[in-house]
N, C-alpha and C. Protein backbone atom coordinates (compact mmCIF):
# COMPACT_ATOMS: atom_id res chain seq x y z
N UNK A 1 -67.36 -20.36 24.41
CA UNK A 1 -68.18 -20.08 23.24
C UNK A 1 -67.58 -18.89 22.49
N UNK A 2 -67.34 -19.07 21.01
CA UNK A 2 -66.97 -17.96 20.48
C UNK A 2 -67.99 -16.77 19.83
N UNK A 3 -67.03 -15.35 20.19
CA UNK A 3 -68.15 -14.45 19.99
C UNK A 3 -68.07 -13.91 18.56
N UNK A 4 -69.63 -13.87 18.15
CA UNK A 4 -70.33 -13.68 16.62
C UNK A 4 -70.66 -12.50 16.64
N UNK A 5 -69.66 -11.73 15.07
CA UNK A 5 -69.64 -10.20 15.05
C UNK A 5 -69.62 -9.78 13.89
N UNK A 6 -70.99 -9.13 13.30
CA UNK A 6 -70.83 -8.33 11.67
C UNK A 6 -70.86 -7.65 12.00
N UNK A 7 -69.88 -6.70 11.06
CA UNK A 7 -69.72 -5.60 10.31
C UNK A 7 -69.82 -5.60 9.40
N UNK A 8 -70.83 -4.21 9.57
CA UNK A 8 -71.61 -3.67 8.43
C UNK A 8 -71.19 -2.36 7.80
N UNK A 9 -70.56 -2.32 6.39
CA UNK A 9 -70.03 -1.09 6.16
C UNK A 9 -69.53 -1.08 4.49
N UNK A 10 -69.88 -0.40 4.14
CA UNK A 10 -70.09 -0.19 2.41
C UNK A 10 -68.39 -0.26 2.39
N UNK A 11 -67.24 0.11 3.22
CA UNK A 11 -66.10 0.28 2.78
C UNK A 11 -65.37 -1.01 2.83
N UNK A 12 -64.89 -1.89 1.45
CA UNK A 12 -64.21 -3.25 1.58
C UNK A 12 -63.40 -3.37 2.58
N UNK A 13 -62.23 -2.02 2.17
CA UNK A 13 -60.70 -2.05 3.60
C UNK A 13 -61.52 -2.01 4.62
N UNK A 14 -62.47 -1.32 5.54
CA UNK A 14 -62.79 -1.61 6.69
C UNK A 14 -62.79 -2.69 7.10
N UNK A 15 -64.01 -3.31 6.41
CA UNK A 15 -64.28 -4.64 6.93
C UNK A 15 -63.46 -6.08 6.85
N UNK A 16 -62.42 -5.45 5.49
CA UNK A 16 -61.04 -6.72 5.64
C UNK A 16 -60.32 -6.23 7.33
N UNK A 17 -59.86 -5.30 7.37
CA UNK A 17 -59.04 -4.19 8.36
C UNK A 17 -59.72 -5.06 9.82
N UNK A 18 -60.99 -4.72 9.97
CA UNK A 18 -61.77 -4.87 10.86
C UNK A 18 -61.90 -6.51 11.81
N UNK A 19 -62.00 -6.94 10.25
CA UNK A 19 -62.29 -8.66 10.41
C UNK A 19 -60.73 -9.18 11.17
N UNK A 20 -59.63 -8.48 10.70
CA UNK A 20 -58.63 -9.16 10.77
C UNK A 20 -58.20 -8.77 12.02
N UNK A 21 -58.40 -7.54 13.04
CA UNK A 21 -58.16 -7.12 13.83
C UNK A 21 -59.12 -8.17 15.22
N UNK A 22 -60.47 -8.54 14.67
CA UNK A 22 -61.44 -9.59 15.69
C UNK A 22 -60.75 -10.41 15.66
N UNK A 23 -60.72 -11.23 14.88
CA UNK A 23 -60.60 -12.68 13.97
C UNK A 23 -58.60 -12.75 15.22
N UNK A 24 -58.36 -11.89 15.80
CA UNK A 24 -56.98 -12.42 16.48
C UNK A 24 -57.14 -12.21 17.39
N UNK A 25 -58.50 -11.32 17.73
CA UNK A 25 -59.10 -11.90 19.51
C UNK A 25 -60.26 -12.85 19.66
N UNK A 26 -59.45 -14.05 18.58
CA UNK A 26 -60.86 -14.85 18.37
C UNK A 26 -62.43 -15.36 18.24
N UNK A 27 -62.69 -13.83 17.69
CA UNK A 27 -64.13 -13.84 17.69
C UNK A 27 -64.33 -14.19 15.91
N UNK A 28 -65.20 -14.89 15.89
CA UNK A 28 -65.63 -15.47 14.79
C UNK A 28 -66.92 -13.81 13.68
N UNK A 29 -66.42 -13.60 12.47
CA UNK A 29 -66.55 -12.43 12.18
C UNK A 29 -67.67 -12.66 10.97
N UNK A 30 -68.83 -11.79 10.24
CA UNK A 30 -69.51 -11.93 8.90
C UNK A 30 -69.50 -10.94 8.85
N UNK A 31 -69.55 -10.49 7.67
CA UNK A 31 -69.63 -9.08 7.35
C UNK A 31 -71.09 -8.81 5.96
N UNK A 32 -70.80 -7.73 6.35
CA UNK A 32 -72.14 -7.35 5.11
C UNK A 32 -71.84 -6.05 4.24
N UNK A 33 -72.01 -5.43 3.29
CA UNK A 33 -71.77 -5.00 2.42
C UNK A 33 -72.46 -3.06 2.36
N UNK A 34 -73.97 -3.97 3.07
CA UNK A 34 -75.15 -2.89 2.55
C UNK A 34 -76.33 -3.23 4.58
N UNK A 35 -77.15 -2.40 4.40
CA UNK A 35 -78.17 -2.76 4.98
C UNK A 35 -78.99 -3.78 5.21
N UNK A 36 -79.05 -4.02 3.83
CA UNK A 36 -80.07 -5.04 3.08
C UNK A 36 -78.97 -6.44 3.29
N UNK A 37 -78.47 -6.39 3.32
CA UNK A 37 -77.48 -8.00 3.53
C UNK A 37 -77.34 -8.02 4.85
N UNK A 38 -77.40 -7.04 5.69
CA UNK A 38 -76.90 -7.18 7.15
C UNK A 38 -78.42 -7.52 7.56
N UNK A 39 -79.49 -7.33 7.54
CA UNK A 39 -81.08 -7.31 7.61
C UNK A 39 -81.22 -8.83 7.28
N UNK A 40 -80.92 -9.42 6.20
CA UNK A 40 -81.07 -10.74 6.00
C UNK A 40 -80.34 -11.25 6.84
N UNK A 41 -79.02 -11.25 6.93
CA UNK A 41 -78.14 -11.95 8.16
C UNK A 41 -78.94 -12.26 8.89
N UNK A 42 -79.06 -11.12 10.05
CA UNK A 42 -79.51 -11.10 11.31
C UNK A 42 -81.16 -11.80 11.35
N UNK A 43 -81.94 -11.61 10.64
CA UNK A 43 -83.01 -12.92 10.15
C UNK A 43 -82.41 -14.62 10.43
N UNK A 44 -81.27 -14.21 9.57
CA UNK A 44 -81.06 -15.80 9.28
C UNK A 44 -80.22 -16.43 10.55
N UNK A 45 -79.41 -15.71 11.28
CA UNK A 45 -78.30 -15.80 12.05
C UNK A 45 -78.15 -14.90 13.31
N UNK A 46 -77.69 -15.34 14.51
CA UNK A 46 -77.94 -14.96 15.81
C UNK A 46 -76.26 -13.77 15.81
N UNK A 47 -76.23 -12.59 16.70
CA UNK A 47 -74.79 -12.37 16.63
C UNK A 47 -74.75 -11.48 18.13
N UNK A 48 -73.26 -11.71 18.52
CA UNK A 48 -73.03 -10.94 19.88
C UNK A 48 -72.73 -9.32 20.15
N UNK A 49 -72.64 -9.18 18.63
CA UNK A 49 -72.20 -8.01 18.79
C UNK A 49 -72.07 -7.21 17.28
N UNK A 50 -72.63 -6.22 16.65
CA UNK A 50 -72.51 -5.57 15.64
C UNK A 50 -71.68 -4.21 15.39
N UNK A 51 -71.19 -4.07 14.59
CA UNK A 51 -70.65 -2.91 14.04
C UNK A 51 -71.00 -2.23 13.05
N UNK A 52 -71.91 -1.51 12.94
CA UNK A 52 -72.58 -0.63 11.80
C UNK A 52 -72.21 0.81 11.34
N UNK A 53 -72.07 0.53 10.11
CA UNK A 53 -72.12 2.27 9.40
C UNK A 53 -72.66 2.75 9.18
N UNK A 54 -73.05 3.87 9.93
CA UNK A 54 -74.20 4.54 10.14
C UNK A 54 -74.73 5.84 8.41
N UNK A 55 -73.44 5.78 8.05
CA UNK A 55 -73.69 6.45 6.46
C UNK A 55 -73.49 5.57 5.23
N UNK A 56 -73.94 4.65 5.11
CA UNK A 56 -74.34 4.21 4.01
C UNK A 56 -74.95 4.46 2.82
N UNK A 57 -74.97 3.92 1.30
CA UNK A 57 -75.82 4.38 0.88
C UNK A 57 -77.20 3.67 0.65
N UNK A 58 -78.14 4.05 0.01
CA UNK A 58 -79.60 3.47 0.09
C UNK A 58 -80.09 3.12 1.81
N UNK A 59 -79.83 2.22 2.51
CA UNK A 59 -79.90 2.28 3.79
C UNK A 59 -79.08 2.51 4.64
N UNK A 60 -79.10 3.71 5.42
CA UNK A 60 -78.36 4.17 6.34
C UNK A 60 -78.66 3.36 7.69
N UNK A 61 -77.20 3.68 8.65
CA UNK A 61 -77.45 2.52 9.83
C UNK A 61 -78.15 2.88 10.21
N UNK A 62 -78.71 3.88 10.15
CA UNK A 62 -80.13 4.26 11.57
C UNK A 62 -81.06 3.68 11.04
N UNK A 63 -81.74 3.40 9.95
CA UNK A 63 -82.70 2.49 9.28
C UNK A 63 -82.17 1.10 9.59
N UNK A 64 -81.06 0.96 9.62
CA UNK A 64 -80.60 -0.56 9.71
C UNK A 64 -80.67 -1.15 10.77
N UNK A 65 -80.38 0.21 11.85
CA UNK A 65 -80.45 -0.12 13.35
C UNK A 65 -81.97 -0.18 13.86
N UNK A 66 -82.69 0.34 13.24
CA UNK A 66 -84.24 0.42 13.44
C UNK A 66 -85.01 -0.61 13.30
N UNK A 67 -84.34 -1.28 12.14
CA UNK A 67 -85.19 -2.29 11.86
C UNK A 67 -85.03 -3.65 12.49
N UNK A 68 -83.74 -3.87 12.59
CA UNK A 68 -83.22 -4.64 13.42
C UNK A 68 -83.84 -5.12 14.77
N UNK A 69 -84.05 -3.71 15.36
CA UNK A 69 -84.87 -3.51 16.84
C UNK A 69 -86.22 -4.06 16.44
N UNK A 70 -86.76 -3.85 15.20
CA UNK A 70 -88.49 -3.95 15.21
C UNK A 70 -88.30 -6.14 14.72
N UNK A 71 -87.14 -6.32 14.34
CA UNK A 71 -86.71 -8.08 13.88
C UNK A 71 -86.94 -8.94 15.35
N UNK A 72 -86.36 -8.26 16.52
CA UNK A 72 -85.90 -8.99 17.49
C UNK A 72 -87.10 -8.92 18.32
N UNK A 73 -87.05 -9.91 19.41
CA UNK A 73 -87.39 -9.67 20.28
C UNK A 73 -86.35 -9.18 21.44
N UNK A 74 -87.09 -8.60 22.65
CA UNK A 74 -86.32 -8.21 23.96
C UNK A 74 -85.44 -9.12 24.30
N UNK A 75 -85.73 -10.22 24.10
CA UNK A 75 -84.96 -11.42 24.93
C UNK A 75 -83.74 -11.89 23.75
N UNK A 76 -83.61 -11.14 22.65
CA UNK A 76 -82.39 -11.99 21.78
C UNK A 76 -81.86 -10.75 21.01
N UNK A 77 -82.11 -9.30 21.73
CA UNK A 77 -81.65 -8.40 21.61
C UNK A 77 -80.36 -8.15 21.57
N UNK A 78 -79.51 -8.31 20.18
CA UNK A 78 -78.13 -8.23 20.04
C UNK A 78 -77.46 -6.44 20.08
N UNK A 79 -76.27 -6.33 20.88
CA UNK A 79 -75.88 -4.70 21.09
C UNK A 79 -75.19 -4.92 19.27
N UNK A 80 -75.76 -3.09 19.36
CA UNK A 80 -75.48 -2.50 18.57
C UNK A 80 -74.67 -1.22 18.32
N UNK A 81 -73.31 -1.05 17.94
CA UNK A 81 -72.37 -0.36 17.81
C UNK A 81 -72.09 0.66 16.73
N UNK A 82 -72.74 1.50 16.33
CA UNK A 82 -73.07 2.56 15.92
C UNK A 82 -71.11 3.39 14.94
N UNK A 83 -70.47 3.24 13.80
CA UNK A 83 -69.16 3.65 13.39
C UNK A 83 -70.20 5.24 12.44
N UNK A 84 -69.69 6.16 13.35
CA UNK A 84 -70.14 7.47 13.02
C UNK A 84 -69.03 8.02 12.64
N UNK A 85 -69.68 9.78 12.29
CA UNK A 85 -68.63 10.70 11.68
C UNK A 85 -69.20 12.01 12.16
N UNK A 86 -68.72 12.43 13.25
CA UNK A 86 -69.48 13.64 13.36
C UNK A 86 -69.15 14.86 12.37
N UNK A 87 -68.01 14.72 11.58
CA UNK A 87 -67.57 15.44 10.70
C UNK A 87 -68.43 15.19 9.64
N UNK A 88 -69.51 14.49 9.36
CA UNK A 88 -69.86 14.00 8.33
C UNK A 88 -71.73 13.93 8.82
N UNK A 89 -72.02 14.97 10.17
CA UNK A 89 -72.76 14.97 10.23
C UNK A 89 -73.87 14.17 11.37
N UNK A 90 -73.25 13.40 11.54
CA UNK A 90 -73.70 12.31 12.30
C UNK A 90 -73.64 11.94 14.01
N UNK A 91 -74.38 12.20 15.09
CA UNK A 91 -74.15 12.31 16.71
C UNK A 91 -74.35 10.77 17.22
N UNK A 92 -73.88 11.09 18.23
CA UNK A 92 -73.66 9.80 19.30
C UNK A 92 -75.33 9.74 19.50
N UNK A 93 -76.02 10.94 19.65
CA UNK A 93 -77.48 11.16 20.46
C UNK A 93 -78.26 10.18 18.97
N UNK A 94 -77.89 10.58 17.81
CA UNK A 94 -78.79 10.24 16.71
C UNK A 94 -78.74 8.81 16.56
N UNK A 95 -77.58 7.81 16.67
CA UNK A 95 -77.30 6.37 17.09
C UNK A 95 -78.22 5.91 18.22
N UNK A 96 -78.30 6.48 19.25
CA UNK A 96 -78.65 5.63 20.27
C UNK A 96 -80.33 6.29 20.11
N UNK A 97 -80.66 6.84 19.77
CA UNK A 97 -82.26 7.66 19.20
C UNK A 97 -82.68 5.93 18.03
N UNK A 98 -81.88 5.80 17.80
CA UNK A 98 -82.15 5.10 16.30
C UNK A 98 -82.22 3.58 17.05
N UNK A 99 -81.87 3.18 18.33
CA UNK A 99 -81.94 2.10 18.73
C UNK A 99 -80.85 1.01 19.20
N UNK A 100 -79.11 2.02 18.75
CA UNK A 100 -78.30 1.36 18.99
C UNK A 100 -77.69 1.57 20.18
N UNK A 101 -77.01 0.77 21.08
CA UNK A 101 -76.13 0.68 22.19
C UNK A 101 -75.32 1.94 22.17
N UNK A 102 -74.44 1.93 21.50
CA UNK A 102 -73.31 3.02 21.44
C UNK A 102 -72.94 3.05 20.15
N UNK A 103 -72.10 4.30 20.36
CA UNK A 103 -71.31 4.56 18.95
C UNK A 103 -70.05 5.23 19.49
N UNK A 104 -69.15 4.95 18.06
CA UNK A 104 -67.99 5.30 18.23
C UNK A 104 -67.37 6.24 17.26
N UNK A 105 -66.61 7.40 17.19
CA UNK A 105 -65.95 7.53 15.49
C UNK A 105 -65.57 6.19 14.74
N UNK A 106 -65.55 6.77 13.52
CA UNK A 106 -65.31 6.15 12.84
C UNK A 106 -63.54 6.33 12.42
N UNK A 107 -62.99 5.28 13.09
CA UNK A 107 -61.68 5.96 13.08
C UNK A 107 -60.48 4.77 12.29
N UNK A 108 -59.41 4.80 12.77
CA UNK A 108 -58.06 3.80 12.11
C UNK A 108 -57.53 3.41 13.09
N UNK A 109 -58.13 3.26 14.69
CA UNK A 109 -57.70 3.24 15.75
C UNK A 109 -58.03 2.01 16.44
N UNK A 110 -57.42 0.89 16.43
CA UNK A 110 -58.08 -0.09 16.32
C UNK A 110 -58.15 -0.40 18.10
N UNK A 111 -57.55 0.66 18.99
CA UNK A 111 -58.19 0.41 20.27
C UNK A 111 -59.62 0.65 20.46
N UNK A 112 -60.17 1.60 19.37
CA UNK A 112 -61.34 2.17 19.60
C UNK A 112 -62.47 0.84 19.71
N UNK A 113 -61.88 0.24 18.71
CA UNK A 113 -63.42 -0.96 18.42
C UNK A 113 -62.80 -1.89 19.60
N UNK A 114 -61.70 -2.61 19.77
CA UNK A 114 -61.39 -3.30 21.18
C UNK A 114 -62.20 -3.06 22.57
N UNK A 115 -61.89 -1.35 22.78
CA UNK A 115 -62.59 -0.55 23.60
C UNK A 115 -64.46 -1.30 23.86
N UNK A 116 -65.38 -0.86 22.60
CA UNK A 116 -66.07 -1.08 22.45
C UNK A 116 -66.66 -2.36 22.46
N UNK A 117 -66.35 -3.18 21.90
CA UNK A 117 -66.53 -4.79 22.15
C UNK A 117 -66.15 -5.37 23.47
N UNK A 118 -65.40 -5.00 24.11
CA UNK A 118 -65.02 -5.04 25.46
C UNK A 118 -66.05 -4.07 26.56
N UNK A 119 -66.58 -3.19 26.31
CA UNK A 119 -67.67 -2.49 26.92
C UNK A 119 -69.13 -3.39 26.72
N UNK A 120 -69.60 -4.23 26.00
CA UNK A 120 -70.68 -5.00 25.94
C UNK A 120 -70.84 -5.82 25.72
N UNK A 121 -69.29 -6.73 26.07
CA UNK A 121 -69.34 -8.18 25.61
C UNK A 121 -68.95 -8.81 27.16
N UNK A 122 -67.87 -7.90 27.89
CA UNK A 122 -67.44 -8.73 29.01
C UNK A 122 -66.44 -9.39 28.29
N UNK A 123 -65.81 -8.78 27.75
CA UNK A 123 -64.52 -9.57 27.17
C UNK A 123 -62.99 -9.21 27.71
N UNK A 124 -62.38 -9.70 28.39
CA UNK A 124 -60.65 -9.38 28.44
C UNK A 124 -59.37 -9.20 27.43
């Protein structure tokens, strides 16, 4: 079964960057733009694994990650991956406060998100 993964992040290059980096460990990828598009997604569509930006504008991931939690139930509870900046303000403690799994910097390091998707997917 292939694994289903948005990223969520106001920055286009990320999420081209991002997509293209999954998309060759064959995980099937959607992305969203804003809060508000990632919120409808996840309504409309089931996923294994998210990547959120936690500084957005109008909805920030911690609202995004919040709401998300209040969408689901326990039993179809998708992890949530938290792309922070502590330079920019933002803690590992305030992500996982907000409802998400983990977080990571927000970096150009593309072991980092491997790392991560591999920490809550059970992936090789």
């Amino acid at each position: 079964m292939t694994t289903r993964i948005l990223i969520v992040d106001d920055s286009p290059t990320l999420r081209k960057g991002l997509t293209a980096l999954l998309e060759q460990d064959g995980c099937s990828v959607w992305t969203a733009a804003d809060g508000d598009e990632a919120l409808a997604m996840v309504k409309k569509w089931s996923f294994d694994l998210i990547f959120l930006d936690c500084l957005m504008p109008r909805m920030n991931g911690l609202e995004v990650a919040r709401s998300i939690r209040e969408i689901q139930s326990s039993n179809t509870s998708v992890r949530i991956v938290g792309l922070r900046s502590e330079l920019l303000g933002m803690t590992a403690e305030e992500c996982l406060n907000a409802g998400m799994d983990d977080s990571i910097e927000k970096v150009n390091d593309p072991d980092a998100y491997k790392v991560a998707m591999k920490r809550w997917l059970s992936i090789d």
